[in-house]
N, C-alpha and C. Protein backbone atom coordinates (compact mmCIF):
# COMPACT_ATOMS: atom_id res chain seq x y z
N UNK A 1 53.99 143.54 -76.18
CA UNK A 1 53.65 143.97 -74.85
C UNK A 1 54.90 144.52 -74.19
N UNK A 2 54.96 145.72 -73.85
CA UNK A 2 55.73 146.38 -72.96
C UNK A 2 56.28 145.48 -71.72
N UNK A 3 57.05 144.98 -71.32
CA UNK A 3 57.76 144.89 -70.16
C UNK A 3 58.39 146.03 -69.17
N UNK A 4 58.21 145.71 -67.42
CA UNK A 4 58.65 146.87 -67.37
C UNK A 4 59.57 146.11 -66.18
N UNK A 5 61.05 146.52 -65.62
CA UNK A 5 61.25 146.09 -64.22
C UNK A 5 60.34 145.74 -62.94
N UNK A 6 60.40 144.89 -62.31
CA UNK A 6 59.74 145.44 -60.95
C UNK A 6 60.61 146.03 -59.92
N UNK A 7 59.58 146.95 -59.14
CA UNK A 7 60.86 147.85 -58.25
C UNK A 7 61.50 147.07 -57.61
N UNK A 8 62.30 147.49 -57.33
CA UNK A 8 62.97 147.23 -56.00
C UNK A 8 62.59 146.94 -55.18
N UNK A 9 63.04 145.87 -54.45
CA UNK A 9 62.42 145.83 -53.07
C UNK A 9 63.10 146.14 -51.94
N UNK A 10 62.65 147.16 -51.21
CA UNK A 10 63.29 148.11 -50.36
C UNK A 10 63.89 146.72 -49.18
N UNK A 11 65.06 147.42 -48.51
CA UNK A 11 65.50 146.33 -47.62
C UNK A 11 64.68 146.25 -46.05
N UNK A 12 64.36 144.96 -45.92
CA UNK A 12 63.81 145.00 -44.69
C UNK A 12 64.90 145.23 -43.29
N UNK A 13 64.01 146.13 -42.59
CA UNK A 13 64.74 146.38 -41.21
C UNK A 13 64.83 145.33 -40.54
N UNK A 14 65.36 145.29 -39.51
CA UNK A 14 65.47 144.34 -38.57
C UNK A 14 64.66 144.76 -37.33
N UNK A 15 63.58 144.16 -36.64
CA UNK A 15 62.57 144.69 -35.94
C UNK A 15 63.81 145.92 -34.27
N UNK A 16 64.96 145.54 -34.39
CA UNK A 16 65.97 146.69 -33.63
C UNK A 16 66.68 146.98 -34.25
N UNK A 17 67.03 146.97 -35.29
CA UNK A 17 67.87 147.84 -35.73
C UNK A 17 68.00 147.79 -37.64
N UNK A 18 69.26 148.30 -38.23
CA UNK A 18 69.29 148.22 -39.31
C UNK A 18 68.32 146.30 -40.31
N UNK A 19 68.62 146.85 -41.60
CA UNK A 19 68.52 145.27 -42.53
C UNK A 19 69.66 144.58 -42.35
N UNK A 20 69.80 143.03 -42.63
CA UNK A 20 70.66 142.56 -43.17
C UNK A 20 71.42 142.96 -44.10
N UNK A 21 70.62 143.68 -45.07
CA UNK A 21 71.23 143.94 -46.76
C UNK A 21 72.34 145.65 -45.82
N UNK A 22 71.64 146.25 -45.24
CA UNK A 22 72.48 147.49 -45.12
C UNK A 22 73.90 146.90 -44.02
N UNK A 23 73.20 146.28 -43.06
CA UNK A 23 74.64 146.08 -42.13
C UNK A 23 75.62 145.09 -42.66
N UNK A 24 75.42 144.44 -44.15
CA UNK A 24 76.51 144.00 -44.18
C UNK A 24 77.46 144.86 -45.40
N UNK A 25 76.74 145.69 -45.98
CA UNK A 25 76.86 146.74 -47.11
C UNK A 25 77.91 147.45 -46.13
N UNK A 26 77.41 148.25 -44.54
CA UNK A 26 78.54 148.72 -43.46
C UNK A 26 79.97 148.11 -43.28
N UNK A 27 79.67 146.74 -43.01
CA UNK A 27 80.41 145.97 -42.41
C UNK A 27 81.35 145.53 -43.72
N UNK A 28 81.28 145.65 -44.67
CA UNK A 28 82.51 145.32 -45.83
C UNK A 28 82.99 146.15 -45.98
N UNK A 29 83.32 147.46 -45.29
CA UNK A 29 83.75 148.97 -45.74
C UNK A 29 84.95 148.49 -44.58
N UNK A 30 84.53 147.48 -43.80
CA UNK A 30 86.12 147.56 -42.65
C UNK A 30 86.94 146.51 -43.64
N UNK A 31 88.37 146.81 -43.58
CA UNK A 31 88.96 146.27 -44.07
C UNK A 31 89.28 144.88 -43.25
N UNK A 32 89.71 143.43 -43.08
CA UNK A 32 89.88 142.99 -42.27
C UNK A 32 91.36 141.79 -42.97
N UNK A 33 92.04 141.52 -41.78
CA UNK A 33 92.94 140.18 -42.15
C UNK A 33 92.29 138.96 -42.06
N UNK A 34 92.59 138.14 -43.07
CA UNK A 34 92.05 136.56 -43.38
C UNK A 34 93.29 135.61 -42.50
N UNK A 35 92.50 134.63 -41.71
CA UNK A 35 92.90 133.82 -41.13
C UNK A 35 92.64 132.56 -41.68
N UNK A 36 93.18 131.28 -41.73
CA UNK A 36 92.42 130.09 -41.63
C UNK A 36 92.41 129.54 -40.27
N UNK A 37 91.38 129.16 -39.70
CA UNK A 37 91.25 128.56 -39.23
C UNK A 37 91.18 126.79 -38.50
N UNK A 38 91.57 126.08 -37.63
CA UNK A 38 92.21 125.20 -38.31
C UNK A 38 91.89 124.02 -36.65
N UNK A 39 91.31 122.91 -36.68
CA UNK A 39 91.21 122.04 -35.72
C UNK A 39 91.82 120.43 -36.48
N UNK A 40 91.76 119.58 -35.55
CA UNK A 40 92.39 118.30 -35.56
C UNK A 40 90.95 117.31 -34.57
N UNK A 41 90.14 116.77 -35.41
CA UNK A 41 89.29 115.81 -34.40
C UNK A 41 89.66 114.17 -34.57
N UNK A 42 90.09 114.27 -33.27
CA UNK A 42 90.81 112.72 -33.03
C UNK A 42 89.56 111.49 -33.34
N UNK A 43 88.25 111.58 -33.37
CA UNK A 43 87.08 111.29 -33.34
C UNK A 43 86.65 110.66 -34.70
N UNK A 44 86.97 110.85 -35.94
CA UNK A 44 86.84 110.69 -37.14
C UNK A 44 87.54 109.74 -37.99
N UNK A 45 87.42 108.67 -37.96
CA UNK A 45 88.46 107.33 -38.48
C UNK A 45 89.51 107.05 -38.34
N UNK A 46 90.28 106.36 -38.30
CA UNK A 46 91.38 105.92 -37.54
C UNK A 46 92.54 106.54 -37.55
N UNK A 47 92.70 107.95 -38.08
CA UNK A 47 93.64 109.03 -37.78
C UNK A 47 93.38 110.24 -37.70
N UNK A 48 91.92 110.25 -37.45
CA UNK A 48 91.43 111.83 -36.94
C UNK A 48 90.83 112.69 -38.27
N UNK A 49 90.58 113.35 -38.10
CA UNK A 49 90.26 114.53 -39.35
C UNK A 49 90.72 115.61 -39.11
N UNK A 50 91.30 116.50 -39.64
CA UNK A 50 91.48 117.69 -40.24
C UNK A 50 90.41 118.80 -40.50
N UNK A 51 90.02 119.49 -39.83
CA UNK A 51 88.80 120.36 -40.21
C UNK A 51 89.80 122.59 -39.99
N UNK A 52 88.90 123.18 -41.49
CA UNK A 52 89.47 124.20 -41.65
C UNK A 52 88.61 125.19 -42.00
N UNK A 53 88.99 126.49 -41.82
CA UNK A 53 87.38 127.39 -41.67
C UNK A 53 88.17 129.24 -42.26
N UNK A 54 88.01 129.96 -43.32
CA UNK A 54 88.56 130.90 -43.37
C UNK A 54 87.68 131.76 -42.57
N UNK A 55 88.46 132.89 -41.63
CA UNK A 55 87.64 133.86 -41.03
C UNK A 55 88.67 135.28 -41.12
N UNK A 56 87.81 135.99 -40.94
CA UNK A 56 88.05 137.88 -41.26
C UNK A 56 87.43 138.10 -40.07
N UNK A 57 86.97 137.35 -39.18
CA UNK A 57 86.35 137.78 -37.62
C UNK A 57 86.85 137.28 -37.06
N UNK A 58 88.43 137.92 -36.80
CA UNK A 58 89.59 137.69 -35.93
C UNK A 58 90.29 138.40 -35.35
N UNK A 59 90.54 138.67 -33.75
CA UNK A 59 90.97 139.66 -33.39
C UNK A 59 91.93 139.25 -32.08
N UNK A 60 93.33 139.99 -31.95
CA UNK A 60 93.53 140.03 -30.29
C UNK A 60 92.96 140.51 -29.40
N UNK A 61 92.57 140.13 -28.20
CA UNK A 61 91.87 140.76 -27.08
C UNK A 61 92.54 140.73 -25.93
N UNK A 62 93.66 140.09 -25.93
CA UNK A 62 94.16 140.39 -24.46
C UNK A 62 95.56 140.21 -24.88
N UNK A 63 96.67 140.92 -24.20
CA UNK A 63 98.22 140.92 -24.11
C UNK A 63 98.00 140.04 -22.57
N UNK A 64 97.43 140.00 -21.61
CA UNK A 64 97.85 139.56 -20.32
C UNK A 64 96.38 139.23 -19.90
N UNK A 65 96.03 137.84 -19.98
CA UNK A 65 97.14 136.67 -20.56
C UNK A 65 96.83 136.74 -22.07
N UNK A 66 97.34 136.37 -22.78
CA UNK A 66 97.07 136.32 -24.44
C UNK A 66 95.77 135.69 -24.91
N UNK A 67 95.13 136.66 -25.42
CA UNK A 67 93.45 135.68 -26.01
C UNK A 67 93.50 136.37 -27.49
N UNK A 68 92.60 135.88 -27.69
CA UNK A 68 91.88 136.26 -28.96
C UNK A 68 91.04 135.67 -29.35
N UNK A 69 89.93 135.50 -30.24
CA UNK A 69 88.55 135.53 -30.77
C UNK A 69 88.50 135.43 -32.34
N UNK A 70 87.79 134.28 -32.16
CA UNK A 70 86.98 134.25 -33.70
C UNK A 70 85.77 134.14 -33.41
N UNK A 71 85.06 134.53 -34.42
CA UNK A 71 83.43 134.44 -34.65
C UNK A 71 83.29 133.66 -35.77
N UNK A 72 82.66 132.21 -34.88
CA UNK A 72 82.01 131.29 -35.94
C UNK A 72 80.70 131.24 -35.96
N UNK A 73 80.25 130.66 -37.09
CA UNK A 73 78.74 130.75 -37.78
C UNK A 73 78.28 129.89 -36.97
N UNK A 74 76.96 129.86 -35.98
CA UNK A 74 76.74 129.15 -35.31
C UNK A 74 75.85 127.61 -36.27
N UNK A 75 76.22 126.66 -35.39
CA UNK A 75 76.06 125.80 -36.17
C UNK A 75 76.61 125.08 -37.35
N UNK A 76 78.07 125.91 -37.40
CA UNK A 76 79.03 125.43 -38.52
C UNK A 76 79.82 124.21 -38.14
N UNK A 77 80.57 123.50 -39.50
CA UNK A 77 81.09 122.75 -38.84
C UNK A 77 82.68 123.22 -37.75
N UNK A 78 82.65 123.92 -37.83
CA UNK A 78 84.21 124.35 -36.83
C UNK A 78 83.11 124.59 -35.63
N UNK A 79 82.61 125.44 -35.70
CA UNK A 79 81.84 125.91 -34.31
C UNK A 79 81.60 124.31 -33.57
N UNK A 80 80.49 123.61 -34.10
CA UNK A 80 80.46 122.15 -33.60
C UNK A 80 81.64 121.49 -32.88
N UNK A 81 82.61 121.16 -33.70
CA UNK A 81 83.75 120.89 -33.27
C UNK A 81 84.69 121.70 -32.32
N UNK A 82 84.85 122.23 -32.24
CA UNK A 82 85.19 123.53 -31.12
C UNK A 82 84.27 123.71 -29.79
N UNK A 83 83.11 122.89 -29.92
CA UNK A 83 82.28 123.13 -28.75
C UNK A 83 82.75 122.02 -28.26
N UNK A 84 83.59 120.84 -28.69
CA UNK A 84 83.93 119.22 -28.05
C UNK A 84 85.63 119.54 -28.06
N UNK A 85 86.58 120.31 -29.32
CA UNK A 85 87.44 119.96 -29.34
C UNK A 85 87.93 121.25 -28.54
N UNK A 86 88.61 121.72 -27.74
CA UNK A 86 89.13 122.41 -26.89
C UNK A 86 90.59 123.54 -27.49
N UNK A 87 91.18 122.50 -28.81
CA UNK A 87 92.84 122.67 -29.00
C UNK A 87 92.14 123.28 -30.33
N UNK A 88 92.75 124.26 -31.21
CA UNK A 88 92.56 124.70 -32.30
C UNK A 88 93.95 125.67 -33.10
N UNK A 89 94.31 126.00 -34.29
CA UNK A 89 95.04 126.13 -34.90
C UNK A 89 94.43 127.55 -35.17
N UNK A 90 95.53 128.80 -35.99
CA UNK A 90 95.64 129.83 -36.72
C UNK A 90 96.63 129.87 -37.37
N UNK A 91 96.17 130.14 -38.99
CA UNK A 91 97.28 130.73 -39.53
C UNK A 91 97.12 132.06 -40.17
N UNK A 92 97.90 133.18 -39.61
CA UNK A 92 97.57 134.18 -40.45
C UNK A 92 98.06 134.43 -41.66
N UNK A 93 96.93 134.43 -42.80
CA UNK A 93 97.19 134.20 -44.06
C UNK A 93 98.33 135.32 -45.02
N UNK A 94 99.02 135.41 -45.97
CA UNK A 94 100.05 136.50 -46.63
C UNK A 94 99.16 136.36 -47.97
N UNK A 95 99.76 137.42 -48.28
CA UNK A 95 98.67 137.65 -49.39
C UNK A 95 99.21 136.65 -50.96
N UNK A 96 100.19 135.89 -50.94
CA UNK A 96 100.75 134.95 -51.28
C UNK A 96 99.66 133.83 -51.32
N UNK A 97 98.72 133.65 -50.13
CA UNK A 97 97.55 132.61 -50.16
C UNK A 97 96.16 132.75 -50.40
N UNK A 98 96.29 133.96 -51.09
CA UNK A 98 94.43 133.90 -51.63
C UNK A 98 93.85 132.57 -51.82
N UNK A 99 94.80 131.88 -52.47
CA UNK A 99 93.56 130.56 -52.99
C UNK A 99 93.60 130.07 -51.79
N UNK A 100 94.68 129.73 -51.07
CA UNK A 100 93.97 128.98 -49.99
C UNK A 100 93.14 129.60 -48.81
N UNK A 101 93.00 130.91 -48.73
CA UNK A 101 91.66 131.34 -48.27
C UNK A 101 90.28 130.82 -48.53
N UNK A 102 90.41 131.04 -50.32
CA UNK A 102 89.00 130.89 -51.23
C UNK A 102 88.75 129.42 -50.98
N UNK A 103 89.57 128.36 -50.75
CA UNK A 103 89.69 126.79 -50.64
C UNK A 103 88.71 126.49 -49.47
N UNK A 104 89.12 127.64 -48.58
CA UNK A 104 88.58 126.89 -47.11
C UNK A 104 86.88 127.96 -47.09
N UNK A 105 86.65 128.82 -48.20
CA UNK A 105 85.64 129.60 -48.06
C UNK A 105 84.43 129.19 -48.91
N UNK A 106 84.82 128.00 -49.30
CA UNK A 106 83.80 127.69 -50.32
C UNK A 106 82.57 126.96 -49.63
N UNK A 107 81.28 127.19 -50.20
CA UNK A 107 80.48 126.34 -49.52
C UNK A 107 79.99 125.19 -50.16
N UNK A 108 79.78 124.12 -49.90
CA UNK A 108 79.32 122.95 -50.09
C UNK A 108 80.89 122.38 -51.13
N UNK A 109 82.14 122.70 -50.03
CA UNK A 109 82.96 122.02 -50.73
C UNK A 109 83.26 120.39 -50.72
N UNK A 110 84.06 120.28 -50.74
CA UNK A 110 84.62 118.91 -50.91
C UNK A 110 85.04 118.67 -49.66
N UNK A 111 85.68 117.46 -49.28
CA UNK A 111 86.07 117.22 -47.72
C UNK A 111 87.12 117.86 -47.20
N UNK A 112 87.23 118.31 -46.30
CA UNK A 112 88.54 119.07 -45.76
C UNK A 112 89.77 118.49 -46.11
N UNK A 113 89.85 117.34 -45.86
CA UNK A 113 90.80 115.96 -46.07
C UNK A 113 91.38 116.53 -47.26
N UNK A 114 90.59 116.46 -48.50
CA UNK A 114 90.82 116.37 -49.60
C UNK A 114 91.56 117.99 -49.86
N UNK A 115 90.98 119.00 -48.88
CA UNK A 115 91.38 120.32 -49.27
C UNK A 115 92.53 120.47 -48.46
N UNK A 116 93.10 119.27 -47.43
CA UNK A 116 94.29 119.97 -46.95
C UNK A 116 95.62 118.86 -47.88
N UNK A 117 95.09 117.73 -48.36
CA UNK A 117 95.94 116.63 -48.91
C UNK A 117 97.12 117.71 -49.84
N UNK A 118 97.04 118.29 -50.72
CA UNK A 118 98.39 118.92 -51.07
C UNK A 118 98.46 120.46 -50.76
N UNK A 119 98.39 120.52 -49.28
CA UNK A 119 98.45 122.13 -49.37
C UNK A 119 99.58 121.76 -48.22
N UNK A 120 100.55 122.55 -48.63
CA UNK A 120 101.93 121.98 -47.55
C UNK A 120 102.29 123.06 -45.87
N UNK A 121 101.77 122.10 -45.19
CA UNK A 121 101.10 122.73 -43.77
C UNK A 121 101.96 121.63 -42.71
N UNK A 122 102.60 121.92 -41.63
CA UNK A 122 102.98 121.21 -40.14
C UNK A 122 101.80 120.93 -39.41
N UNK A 123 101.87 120.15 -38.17
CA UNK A 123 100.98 119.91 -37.51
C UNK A 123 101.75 120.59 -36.62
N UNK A 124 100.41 121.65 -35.48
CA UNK A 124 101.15 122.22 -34.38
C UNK A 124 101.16 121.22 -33.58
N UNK A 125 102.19 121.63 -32.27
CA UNK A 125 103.15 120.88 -31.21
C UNK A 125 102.34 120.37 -30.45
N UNK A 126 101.00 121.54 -30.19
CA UNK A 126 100.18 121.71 -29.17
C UNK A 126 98.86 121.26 -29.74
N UNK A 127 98.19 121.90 -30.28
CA UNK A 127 96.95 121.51 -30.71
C UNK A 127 96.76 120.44 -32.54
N UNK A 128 97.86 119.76 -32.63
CA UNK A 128 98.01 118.47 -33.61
C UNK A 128 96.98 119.02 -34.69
N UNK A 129 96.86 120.36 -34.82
CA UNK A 129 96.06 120.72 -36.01
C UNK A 129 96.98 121.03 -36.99
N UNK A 130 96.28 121.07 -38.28
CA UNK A 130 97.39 121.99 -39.23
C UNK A 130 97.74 123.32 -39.44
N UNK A 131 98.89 123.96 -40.17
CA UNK A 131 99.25 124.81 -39.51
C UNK A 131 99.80 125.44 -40.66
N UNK A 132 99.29 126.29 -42.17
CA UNK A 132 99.82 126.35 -43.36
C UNK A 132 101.62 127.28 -43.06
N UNK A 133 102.24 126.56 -44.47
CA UNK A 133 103.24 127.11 -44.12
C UNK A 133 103.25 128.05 -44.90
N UNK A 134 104.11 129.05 -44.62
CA UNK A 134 104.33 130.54 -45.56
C UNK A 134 103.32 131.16 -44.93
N UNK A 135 102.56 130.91 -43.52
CA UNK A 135 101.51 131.62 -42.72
C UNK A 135 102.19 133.10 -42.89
N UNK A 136 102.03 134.23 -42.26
CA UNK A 136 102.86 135.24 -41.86
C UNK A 136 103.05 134.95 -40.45
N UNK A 137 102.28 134.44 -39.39
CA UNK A 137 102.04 133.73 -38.31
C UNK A 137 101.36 132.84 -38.04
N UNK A 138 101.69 132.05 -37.07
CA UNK A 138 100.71 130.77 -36.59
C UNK A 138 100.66 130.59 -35.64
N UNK A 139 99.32 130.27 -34.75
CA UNK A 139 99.11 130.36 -33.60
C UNK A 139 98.15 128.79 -33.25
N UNK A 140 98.96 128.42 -31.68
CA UNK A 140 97.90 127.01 -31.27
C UNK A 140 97.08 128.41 -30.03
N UNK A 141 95.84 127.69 -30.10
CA UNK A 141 94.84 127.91 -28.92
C UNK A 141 94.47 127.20 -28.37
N UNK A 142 93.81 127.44 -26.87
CA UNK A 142 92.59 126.31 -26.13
C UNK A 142 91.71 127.23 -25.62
N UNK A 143 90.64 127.23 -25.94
CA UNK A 143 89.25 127.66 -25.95
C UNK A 143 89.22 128.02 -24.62
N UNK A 144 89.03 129.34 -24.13
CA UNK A 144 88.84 129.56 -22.48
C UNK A 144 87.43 129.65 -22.35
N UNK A 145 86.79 130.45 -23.48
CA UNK A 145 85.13 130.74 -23.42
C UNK A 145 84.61 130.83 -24.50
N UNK A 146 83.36 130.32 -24.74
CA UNK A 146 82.04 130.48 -25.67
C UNK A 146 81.21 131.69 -25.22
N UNK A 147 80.72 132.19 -26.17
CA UNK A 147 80.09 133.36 -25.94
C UNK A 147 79.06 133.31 -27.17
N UNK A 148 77.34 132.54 -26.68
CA UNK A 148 76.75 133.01 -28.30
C UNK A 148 76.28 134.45 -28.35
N UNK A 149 76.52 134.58 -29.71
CA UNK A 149 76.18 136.21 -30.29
C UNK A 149 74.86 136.26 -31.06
N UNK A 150 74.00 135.93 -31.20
CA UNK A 150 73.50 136.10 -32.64
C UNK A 150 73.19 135.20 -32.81
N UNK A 151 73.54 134.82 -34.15
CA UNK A 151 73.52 133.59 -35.28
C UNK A 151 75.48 133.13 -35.21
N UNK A 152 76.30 133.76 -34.34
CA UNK A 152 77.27 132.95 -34.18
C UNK A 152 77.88 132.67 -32.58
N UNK A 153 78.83 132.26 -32.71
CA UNK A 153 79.70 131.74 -31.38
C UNK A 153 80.92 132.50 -31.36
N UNK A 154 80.88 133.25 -30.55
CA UNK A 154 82.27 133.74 -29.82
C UNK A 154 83.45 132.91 -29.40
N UNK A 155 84.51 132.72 -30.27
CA UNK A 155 85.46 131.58 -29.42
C UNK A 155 86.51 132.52 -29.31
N UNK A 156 86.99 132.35 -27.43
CA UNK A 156 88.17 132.72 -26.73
C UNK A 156 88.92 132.20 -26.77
N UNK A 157 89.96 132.05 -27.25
CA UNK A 157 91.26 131.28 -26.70
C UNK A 157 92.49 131.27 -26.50
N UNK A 158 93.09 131.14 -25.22
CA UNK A 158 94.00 131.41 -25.03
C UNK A 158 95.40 130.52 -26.13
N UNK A 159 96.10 132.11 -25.99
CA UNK A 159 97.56 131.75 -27.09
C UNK A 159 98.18 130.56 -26.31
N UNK A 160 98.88 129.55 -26.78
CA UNK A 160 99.65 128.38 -26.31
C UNK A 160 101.04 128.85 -26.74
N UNK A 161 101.27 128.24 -28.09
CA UNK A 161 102.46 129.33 -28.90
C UNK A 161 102.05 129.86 -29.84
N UNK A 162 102.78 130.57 -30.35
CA UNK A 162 102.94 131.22 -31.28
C UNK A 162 104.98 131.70 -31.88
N UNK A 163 104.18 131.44 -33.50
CA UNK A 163 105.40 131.47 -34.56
C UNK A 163 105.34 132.35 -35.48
N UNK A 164 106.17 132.61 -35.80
CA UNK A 164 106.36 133.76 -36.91
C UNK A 164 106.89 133.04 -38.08
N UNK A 165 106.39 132.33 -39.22
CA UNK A 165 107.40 131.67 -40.09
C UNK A 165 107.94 132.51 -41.07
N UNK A 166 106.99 133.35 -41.77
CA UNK A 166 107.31 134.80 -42.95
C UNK A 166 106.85 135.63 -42.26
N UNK A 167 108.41 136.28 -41.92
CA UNK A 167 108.54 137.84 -41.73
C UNK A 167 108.94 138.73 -42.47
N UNK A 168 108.36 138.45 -44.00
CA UNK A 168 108.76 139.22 -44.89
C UNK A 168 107.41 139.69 -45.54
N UNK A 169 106.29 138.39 -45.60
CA UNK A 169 105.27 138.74 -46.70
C UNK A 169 104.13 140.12 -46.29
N UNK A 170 103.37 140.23 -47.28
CA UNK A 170 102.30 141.17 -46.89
C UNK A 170 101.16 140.71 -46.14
N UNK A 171 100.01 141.33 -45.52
CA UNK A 171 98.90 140.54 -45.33
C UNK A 171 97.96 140.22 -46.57
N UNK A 172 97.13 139.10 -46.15
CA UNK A 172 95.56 139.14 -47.17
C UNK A 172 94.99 139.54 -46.41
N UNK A 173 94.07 140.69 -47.03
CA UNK A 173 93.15 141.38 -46.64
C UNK A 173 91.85 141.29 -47.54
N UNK A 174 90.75 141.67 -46.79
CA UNK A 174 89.73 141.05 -47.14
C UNK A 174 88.80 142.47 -47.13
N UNK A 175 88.17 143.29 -47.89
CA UNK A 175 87.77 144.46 -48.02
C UNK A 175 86.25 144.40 -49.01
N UNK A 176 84.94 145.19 -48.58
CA UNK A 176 83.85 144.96 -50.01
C UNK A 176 83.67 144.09 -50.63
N UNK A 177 83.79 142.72 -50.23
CA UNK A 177 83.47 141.14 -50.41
C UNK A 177 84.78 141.00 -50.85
N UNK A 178 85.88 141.46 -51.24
CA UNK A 178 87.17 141.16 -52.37
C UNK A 178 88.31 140.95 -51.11
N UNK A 179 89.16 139.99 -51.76
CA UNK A 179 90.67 139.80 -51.08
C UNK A 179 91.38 141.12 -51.86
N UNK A 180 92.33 141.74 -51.28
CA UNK A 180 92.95 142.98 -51.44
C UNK A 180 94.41 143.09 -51.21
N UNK A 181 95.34 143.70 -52.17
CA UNK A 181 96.29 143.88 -51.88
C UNK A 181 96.70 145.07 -51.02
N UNK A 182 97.28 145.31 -50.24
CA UNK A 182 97.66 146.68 -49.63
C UNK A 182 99.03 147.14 -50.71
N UNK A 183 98.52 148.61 -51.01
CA UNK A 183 99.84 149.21 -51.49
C UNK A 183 99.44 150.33 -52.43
């Protein structure tokens, strides 16, 4: 008996606008920088937890006063925590840290705990989160505004400090589902 494929199944629209399947097919053509993301919940056994989140939906938005924005998955665990914990961490990743991008991007990983136990990171001054070292930068925040989008959460937050530890490395960049070297 002959076998034959079945077609394709054309992508469904979105009742305003494009499919899922096409706008994210768009949306991997921007190139973007990988951040980890990075909180401290005092709340979680008798020395807090450690919670970490890679994002490519990271941007500055203000020089005066200093903000910037991530877009978390609503209902994630950072988003959750970020709606109680106020103080939060950035490190902008060098392309030196792919794996620890892929570490914090995995789903149904292992406990954060366990994924930050040998990855050699400071706690910031300000927001007692972690803070990888060999970042290219690192930044503490405090959440000025929530904003839901969608299916995620807009988080504002204003810069506290910010460090420069490698001012030498390249970025990780994140391009067509792939981490990317520039050059």
């Amino acid at each position: 008996m002959l076998q034959t494929s079945p077609a394709p199944v054309p992508a469904v629209p979105h009742p305003e606008g494009v499919s899922k399947d096409d706008f994210r097919a768009a949306m991997s053509r921007l190139a973007a920088g990988v951040v980890l993301v990075t909180a401290h919940s005092p709340d979680e056994g008798p020395y807090g937890e450690d919670v970490g989140m890679t994002a490519t939906a990271f941007m500055s938005v203000s020089l005066d006063p200093p903000l910037v924005l991530v877009s978390l998955r609503e209902g994630s665990r950072m988003d959750d925590l970020l709606a109680e914990q106020p103080l939060w961490g950035v490190s902008v990743l060098a392309e030196s840290q792919r794996q620890v991008a892929g570490r914090f991007a995995m789903k149904g990983r292992i406990s954060d705990r366990l994924l930050f136990a040998d990855l050699p990171h400071t706690r910031g001054e300000v927001c007692e989160a972690p803070l990888i070292d060999g970042a290219l930068a690192v930044l503490e925040c405090r959440t000025e505004q929530r904003v839901e989008a969608g299916d995620h959460t807009l988080v504002i937050g204003r810069v506290l400090r910010a460090e420069l530890p490698n001012v030498e490395g390249s970025p990780l960049t994140y391009f067509k589902g792939r981490y990317r070297h520039l050059g």
